[in-house]
PDB file of N, CA and C in Angstrom:
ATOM      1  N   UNK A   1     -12.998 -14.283   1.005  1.00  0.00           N
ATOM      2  CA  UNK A   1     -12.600 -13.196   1.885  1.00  0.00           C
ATOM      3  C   UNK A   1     -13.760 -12.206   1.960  1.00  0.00           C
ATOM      4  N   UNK A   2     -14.084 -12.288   3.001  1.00  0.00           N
ATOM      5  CA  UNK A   2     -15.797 -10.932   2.819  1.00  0.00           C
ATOM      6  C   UNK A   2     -15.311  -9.643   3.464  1.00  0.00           C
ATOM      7  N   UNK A   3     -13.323  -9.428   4.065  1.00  0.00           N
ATOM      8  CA  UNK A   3     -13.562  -8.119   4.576  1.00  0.00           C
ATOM      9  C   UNK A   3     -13.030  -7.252   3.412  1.00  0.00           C
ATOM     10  N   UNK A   4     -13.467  -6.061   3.737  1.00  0.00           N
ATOM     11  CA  UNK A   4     -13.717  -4.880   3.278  1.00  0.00           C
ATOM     12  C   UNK A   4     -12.817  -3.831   4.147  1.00  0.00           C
ATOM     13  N   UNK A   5     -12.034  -3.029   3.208  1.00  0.00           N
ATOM     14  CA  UNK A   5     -11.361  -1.482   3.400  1.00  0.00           C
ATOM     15  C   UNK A   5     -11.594  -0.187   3.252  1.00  0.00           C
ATOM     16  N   UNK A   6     -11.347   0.378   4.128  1.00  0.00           N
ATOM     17  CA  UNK A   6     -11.499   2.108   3.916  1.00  0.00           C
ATOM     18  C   UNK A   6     -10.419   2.314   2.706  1.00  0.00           C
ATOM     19  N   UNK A   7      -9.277   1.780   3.187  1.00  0.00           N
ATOM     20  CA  UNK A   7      -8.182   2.094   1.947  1.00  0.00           C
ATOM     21  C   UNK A   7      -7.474   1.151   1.279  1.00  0.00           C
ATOM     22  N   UNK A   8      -7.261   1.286   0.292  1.00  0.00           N
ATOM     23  CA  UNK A   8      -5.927   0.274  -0.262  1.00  0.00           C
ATOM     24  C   UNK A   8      -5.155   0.866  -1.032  1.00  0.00           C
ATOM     25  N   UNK A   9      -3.844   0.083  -0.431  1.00  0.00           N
ATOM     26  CA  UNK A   9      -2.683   1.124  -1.575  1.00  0.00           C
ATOM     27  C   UNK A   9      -1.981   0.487  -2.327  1.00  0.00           C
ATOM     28  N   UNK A  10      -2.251   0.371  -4.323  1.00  0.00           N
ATOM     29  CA  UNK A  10      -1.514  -0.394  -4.728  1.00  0.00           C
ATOM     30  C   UNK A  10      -0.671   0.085  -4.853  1.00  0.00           C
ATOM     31  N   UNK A  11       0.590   0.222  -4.539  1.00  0.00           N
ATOM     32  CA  UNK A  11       2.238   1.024  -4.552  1.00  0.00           C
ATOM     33  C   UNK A  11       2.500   0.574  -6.057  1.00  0.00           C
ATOM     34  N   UNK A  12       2.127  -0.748  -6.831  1.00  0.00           N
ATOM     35  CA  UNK A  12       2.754  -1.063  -7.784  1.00  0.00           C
ATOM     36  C   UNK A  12       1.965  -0.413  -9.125  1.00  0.00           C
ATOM     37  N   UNK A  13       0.834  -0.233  -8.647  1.00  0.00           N
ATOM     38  CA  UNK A  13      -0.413   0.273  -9.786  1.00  0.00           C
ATOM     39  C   UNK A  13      -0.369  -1.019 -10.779  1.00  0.00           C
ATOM     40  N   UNK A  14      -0.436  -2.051  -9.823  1.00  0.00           N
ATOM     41  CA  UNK A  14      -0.851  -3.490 -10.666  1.00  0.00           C
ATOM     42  C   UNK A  14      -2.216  -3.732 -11.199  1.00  0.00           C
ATOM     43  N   UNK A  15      -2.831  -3.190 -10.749  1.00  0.00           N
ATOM     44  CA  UNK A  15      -4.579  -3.081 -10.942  1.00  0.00           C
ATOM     45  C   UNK A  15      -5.479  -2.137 -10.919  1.00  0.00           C
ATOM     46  N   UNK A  16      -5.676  -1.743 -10.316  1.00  0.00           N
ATOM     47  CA  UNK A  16      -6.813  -0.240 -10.397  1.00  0.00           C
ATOM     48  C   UNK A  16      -7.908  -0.411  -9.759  1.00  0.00           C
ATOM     49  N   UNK A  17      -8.943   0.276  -9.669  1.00  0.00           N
ATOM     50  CA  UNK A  17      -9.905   0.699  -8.139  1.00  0.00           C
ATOM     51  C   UNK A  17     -10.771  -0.436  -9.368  1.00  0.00           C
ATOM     52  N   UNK A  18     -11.100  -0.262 -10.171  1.00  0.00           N
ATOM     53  CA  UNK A  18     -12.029  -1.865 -10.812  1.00  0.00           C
ATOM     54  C   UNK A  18     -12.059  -3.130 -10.031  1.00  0.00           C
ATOM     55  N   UNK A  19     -10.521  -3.835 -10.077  1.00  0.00           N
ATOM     56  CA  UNK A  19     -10.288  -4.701  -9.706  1.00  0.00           C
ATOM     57  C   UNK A  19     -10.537  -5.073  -7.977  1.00  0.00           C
ATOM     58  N   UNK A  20     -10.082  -3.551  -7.497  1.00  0.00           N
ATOM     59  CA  UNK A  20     -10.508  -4.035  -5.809  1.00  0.00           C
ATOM     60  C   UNK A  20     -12.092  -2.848  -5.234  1.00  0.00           C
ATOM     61  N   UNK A  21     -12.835  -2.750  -6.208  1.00  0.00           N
ATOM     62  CA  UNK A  21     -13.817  -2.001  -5.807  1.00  0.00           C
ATOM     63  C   UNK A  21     -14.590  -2.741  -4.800  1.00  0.00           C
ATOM     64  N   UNK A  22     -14.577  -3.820  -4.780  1.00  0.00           N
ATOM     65  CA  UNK A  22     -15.371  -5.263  -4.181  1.00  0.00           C
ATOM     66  C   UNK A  22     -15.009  -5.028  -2.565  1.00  0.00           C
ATOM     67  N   UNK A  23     -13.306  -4.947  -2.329  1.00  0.00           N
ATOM     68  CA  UNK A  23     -13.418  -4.769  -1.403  1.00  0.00           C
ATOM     69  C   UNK A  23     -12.770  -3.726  -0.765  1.00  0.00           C
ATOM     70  N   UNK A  24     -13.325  -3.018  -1.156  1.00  0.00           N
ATOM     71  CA  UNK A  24     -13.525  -1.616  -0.821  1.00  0.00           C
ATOM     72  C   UNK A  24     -15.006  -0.944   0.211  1.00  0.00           C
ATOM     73  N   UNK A  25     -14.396  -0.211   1.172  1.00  0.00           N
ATOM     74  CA  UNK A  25     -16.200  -0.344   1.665  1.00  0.00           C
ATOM     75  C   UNK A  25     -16.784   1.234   0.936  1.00  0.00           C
ATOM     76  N   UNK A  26     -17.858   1.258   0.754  1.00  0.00           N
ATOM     77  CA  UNK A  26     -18.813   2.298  -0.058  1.00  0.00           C
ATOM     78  C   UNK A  26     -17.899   3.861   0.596  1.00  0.00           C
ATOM     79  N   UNK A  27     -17.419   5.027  -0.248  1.00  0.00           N
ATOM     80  CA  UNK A  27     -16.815   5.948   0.065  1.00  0.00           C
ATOM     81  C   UNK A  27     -15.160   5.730   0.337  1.00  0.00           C
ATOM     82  N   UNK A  28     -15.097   3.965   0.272  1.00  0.00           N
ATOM     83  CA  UNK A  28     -13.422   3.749   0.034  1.00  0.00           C
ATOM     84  C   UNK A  28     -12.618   4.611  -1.058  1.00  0.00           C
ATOM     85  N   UNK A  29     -10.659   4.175  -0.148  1.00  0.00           N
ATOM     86  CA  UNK A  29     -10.413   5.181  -1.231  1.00  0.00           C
ATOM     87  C   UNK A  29      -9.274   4.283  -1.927  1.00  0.00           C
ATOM     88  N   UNK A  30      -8.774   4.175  -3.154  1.00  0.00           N
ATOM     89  CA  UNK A  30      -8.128   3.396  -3.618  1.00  0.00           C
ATOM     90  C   UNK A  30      -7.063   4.427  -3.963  1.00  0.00           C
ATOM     91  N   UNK A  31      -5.543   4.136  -3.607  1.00  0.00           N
ATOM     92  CA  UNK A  31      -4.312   5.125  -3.520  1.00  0.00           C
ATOM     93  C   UNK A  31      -3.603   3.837  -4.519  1.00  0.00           C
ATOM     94  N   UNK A  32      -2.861   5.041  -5.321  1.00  0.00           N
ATOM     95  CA  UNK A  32      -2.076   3.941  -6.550  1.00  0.00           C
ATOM     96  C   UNK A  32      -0.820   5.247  -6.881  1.00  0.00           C
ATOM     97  N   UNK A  33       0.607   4.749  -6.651  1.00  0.00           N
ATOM     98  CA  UNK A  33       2.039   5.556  -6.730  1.00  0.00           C
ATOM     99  C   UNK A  33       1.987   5.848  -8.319  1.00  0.00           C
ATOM    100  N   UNK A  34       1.429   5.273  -9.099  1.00  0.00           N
ATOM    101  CA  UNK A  34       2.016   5.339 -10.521  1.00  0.00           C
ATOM    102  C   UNK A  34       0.606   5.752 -11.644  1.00  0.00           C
ATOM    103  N   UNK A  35       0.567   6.702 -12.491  1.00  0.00           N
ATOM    104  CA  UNK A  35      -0.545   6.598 -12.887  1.00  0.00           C
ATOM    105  C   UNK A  35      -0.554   5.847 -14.015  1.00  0.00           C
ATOM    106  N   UNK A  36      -2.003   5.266 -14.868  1.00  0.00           N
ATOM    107  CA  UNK A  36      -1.616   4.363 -15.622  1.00  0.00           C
ATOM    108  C   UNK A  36      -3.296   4.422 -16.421  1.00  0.00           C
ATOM    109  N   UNK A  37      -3.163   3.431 -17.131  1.00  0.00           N
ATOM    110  CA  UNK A  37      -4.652   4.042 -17.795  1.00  0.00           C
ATOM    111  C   UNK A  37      -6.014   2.903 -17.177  1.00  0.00           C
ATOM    112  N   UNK A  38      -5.332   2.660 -16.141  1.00  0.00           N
ATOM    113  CA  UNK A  38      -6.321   1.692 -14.670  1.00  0.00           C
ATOM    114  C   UNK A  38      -6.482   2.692 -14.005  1.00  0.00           C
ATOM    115  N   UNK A  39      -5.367   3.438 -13.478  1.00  0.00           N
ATOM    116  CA  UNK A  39      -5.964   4.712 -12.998  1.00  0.00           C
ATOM    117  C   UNK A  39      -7.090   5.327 -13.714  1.00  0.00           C
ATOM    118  N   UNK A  40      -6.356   6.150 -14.638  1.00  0.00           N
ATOM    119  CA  UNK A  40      -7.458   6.776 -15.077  1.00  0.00           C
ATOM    120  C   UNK A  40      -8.574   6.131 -15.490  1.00  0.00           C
ATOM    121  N   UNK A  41      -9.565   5.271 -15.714  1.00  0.00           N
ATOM    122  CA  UNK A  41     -10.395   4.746 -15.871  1.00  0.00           C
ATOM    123  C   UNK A  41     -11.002   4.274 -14.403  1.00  0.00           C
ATOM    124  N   UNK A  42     -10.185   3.837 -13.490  1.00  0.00           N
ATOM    125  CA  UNK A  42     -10.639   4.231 -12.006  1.00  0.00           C
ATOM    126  C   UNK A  42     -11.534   5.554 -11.757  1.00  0.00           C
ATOM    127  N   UNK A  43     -10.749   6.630 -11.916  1.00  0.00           N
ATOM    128  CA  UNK A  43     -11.058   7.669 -11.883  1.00  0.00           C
ATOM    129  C   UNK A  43     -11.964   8.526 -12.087  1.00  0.00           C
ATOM    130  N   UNK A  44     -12.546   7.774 -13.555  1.00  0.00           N
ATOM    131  CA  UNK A  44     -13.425   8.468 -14.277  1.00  0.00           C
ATOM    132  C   UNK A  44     -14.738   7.842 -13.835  1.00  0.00           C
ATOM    133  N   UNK A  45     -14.646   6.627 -13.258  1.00  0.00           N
ATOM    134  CA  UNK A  45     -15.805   5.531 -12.928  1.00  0.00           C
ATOM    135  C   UNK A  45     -16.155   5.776 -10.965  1.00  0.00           C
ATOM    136  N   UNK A  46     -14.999   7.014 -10.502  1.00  0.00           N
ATOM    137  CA  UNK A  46     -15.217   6.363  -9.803  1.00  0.00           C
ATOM    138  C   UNK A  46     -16.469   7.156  -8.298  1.00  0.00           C
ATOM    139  N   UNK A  47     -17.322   8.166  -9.288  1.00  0.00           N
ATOM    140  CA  UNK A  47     -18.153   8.668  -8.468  1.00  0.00           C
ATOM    141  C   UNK A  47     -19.306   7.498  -8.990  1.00  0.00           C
ATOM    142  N   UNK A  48     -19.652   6.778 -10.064  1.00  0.00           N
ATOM    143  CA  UNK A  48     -20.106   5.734 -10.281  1.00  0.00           C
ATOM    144  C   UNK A  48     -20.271   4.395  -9.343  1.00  0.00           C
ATOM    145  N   UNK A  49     -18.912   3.921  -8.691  1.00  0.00           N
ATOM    146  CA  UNK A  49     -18.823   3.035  -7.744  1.00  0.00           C
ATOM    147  C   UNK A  49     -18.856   3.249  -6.354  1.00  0.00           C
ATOM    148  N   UNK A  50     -19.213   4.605  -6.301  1.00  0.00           N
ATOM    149  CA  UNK A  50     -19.004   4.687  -4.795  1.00  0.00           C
ATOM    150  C   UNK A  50     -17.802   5.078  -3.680  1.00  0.00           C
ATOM    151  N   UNK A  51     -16.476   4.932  -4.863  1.00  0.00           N
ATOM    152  CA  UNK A  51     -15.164   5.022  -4.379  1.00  0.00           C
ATOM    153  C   UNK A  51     -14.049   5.966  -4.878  1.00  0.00           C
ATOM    154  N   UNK A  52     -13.379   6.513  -4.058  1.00  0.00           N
ATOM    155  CA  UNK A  52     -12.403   7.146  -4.516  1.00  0.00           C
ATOM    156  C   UNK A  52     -11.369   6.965  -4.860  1.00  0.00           C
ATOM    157  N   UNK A  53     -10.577   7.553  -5.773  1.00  0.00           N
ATOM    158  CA  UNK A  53      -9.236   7.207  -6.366  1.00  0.00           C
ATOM    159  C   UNK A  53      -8.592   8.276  -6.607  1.00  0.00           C
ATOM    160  N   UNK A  54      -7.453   7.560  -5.691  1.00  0.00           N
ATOM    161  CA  UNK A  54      -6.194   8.988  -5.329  1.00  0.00           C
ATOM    162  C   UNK A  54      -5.345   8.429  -6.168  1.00  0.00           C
ATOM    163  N   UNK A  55      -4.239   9.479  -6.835  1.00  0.00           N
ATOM    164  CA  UNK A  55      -3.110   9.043  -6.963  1.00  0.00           C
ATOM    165  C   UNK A  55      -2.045   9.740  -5.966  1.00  0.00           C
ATOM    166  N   UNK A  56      -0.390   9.318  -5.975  1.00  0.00           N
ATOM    167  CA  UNK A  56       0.580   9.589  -4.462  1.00  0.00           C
ATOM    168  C   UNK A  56       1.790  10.011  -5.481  1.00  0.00           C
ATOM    169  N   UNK A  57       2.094  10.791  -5.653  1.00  0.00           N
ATOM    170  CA  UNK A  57       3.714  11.254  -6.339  1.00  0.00           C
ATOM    171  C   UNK A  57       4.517  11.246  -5.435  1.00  0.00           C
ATOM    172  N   UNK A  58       5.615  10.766  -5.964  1.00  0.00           N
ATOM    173  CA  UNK A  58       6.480  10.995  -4.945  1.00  0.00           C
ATOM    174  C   UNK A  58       8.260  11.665  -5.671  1.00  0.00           C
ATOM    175  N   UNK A  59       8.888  12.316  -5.249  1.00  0.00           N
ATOM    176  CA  UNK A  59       9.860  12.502  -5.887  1.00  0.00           C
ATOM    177  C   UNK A  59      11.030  12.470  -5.303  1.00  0.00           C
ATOM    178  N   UNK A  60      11.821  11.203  -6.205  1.00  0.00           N
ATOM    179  CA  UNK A  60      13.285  11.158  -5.130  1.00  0.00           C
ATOM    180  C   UNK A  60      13.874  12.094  -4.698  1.00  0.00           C
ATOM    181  N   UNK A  61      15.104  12.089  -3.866  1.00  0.00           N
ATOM    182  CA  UNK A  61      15.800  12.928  -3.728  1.00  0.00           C
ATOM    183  C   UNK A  61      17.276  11.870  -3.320  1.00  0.00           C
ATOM    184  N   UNK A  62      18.180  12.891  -4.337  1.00  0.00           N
ATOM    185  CA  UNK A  62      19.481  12.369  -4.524  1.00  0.00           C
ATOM    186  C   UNK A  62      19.878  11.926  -3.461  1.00  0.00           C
ATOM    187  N   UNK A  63      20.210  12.607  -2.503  1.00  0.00           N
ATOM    188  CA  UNK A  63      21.134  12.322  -0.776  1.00  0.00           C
ATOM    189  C   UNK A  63      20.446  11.249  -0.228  1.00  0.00           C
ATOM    190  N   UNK A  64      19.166  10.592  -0.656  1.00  0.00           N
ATOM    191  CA  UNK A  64      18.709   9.832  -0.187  1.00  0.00           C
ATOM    192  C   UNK A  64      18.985   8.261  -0.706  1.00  0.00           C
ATOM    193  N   UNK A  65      18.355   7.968  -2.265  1.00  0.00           N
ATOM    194  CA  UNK A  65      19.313   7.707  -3.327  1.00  0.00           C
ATOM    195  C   UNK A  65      21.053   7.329  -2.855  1.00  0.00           C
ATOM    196  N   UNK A  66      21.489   8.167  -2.902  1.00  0.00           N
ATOM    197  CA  UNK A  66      22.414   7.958  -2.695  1.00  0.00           C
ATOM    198  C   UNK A  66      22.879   7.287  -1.429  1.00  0.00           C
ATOM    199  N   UNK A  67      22.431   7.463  -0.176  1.00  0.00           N
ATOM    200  CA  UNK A  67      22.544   6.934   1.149  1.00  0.00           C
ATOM    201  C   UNK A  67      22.463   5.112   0.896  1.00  0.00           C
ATOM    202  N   UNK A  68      20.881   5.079   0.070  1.00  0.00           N
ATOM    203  CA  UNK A  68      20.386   3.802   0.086  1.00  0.00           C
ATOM    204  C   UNK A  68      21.506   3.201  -0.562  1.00  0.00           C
ATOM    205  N   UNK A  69      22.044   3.436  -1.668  1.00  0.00           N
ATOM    206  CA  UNK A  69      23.236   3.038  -2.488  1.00  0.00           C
ATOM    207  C   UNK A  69      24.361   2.410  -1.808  1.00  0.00           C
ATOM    208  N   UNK A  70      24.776   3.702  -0.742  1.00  0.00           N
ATOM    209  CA  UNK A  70      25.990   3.280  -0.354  1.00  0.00           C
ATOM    210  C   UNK A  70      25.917   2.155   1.077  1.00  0.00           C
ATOM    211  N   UNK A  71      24.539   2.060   1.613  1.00  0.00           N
ATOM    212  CA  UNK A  71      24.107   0.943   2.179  1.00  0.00           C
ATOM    213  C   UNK A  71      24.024  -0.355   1.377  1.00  0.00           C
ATOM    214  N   UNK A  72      23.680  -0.793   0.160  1.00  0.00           N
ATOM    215  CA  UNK A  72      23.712  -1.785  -0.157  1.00  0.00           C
ATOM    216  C   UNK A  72      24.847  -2.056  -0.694  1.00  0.00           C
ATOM    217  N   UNK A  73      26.128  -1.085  -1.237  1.00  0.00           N
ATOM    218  CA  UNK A  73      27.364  -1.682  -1.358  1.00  0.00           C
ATOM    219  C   UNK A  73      27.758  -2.243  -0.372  1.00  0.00           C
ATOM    220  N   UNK A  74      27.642  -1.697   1.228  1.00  0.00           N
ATOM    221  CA  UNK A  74      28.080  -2.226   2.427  1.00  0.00           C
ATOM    222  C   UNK A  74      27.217  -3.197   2.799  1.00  0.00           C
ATOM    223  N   UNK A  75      26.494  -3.692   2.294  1.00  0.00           N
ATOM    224  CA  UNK A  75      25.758  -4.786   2.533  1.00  0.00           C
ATOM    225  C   UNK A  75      24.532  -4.724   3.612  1.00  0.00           C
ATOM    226  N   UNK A  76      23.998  -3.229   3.745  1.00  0.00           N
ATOM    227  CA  UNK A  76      23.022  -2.908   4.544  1.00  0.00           C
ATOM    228  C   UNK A  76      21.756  -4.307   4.329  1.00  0.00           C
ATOM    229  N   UNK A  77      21.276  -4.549   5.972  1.00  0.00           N
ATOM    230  CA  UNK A  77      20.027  -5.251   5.835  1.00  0.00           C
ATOM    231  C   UNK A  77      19.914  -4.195   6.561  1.00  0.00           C
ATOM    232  N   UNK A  78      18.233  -4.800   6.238  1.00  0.00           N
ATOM    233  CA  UNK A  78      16.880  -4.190   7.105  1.00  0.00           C
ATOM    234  C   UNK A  78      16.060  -4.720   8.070  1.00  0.00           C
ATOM    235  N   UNK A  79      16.513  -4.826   9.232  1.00  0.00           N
ATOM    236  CA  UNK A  79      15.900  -5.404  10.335  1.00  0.00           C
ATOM    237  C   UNK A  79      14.467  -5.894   9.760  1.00  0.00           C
ATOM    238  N   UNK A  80      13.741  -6.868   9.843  1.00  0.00           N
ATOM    239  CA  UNK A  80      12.163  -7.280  10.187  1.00  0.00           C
ATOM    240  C   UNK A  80      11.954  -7.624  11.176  1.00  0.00           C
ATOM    241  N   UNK A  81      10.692  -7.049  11.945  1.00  0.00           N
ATOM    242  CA  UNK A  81      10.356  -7.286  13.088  1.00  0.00           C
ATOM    243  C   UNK A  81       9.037  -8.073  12.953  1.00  0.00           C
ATOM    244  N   UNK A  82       8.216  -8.542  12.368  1.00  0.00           N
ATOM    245  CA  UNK A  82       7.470  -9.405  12.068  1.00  0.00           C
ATOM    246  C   UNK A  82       6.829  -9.693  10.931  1.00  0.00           C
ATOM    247  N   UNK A  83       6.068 -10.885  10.074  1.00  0.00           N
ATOM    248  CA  UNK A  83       5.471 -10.733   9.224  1.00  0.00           C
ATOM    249  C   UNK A  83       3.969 -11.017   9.179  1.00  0.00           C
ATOM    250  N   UNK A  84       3.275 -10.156   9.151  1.00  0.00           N
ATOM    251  CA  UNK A  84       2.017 -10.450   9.282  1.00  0.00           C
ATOM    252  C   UNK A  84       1.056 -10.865   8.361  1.00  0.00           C
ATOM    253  N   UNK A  85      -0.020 -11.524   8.122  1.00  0.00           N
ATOM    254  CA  UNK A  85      -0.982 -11.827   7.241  1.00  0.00           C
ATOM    255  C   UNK A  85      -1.766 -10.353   6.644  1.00  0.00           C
ATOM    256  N   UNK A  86      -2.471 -10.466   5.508  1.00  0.00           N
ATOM    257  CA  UNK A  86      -3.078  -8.426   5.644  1.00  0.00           C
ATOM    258  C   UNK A  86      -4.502  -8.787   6.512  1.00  0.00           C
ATOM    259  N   UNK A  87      -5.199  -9.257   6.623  1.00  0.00           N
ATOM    260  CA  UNK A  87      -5.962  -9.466   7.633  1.00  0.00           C
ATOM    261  C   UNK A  87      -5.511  -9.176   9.353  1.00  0.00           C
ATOM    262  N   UNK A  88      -3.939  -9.150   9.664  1.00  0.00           N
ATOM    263  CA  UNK A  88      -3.682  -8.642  10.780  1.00  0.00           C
ATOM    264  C   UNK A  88      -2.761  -7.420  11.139  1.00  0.00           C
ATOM    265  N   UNK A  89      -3.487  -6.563   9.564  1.00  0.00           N
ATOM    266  CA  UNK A  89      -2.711  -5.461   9.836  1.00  0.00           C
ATOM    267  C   UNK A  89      -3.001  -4.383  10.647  1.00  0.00           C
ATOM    268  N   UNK A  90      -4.331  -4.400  10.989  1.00  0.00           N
ATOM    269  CA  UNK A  90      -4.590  -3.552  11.718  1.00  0.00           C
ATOM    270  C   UNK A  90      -4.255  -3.751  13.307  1.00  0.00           C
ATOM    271  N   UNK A  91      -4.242  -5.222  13.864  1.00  0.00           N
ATOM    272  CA  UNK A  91      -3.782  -5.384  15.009  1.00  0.00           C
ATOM    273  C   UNK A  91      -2.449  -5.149  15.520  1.00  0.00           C
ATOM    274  N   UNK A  92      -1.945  -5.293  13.747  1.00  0.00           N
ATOM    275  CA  UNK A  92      -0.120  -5.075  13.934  1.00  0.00           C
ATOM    276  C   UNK A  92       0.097  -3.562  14.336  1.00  0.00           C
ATOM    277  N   UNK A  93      -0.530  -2.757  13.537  1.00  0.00           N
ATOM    278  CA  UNK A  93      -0.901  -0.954  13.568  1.00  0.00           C
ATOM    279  C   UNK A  93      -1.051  -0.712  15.152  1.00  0.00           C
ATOM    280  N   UNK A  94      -2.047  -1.719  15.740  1.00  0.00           N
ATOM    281  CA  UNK A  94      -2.134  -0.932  16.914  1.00  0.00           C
ATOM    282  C   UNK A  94      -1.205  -1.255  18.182  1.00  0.00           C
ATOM    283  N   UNK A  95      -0.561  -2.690  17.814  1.00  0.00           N
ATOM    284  CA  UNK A  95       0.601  -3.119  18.816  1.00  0.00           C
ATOM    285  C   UNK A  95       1.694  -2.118  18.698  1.00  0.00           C
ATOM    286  N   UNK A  96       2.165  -2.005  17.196  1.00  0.00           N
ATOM    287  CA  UNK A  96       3.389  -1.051  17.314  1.00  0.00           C
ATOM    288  C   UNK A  96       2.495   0.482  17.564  1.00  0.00           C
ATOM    289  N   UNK A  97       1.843   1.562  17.665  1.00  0.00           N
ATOM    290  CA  UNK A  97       0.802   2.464  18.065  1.00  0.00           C
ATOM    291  C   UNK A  97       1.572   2.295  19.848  1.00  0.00           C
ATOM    292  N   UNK A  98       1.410   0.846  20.585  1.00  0.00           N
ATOM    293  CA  UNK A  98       1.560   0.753  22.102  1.00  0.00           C
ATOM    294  C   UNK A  98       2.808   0.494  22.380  1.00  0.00           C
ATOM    295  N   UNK A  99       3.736  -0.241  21.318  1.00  0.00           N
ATOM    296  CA  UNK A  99       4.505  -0.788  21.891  1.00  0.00           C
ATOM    297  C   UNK A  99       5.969  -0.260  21.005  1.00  0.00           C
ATOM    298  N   UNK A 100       5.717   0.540  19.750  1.00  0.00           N
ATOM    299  CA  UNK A 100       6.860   0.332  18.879  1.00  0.00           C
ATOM    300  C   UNK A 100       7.428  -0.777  18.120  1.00  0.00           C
ATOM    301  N   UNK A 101       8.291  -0.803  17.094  1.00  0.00           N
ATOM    302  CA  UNK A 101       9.435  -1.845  16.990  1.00  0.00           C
ATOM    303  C   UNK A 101      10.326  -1.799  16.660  1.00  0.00           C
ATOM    304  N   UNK A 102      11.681  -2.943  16.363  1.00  0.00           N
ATOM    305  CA  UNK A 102      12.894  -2.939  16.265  1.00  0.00           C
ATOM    306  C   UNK A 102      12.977  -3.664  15.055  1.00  0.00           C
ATOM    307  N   UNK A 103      12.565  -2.144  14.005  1.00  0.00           N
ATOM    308  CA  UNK A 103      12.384  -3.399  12.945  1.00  0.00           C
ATOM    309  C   UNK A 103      10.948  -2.943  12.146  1.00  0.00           C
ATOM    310  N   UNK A 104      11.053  -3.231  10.918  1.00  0.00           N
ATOM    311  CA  UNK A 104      10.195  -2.887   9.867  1.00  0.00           C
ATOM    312  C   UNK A 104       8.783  -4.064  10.132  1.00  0.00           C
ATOM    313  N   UNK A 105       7.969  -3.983   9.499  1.00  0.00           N
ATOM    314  CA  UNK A 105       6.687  -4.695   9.769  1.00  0.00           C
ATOM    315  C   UNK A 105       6.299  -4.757   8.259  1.00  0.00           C
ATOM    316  N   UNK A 106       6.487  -6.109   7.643  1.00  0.00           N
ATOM    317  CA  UNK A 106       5.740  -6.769   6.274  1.00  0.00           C
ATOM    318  C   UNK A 106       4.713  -7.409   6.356  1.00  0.00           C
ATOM    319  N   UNK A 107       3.912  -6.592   5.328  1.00  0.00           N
ATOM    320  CA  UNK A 107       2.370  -7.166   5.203  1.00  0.00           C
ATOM    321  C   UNK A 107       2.341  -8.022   3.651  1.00  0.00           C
ATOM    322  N   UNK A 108       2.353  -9.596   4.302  1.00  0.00           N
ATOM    323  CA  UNK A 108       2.202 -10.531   3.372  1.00  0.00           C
ATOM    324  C   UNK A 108       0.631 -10.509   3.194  1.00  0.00           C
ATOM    325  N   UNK A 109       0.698 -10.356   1.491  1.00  0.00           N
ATOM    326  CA  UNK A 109      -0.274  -9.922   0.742  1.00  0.00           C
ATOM    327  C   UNK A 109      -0.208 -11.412   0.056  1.00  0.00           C
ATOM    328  N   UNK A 110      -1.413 -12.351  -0.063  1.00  0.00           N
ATOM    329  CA  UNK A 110      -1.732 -13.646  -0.763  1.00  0.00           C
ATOM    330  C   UNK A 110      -2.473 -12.750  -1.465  1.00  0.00           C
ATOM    331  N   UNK A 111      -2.599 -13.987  -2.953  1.00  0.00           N
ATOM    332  CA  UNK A 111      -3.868 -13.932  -3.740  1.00  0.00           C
ATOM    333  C   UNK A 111      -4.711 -13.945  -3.744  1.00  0.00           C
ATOM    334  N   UNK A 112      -5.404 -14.286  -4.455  1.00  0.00           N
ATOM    335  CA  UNK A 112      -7.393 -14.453  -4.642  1.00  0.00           C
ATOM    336  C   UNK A 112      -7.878 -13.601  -4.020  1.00  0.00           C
ATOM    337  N   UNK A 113      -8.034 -12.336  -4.918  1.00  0.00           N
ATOM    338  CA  UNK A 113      -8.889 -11.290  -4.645  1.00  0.00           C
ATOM    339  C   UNK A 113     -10.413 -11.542  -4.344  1.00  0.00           C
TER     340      UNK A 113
END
């Protein structure tokens, strides 16, 4: 894979800006929900590599929580409106950008970094 990102967001904080510095392009920024000691060692390395490393807090809120709850007792789905490769996420970005959708948009993420 030779492309390269402005951003990546590990939501899971499975890895840290180490692991995807590669493809990252020079002044990339690596966003991670959870901090962890990949973060921080990201962090500390990371005027060293060229790249930045954010972390994203986020803090529930009950009524929301709770909404999601009482959707999955009722057996809420979630519409998908397509699944894309991550190589066509940006084309996906700019179709819904023109066109909208009916329906969430999953970015199937393969291996081999």
């Amino acid at each position: 894979m030779n492309e390269r990102y402005s951003v990546i967001l590990d939501a899971a904080a499975g890895f840290g800006l180490v692991a995807f510095r590669n493809l990252l392009v020079p002044g990339g920024t690596y966003v991670t929900t959870l901090p962890s000691v990949a973060f921080v060692g990201g962090l500390l390395l990371s005027p060293l590599l060229r790249r930045r490393c954010r972390l994203v807090m986020v803090r529930p809120r009950r009524p929301d929580l709770e909404w999601l709850a009482q959707g999955m007792r009722e057996g809420l789905q979630i519409p998908i409106a397509k699944v894309v490769p991550i190589r066509e996420v940006a084309a996906a970005i700019t179709d819904f950008s023109k066109n909208g959708t009916q329906g969430k948009i999953v970015v199937r993420v393969d291996g081999g970094f």
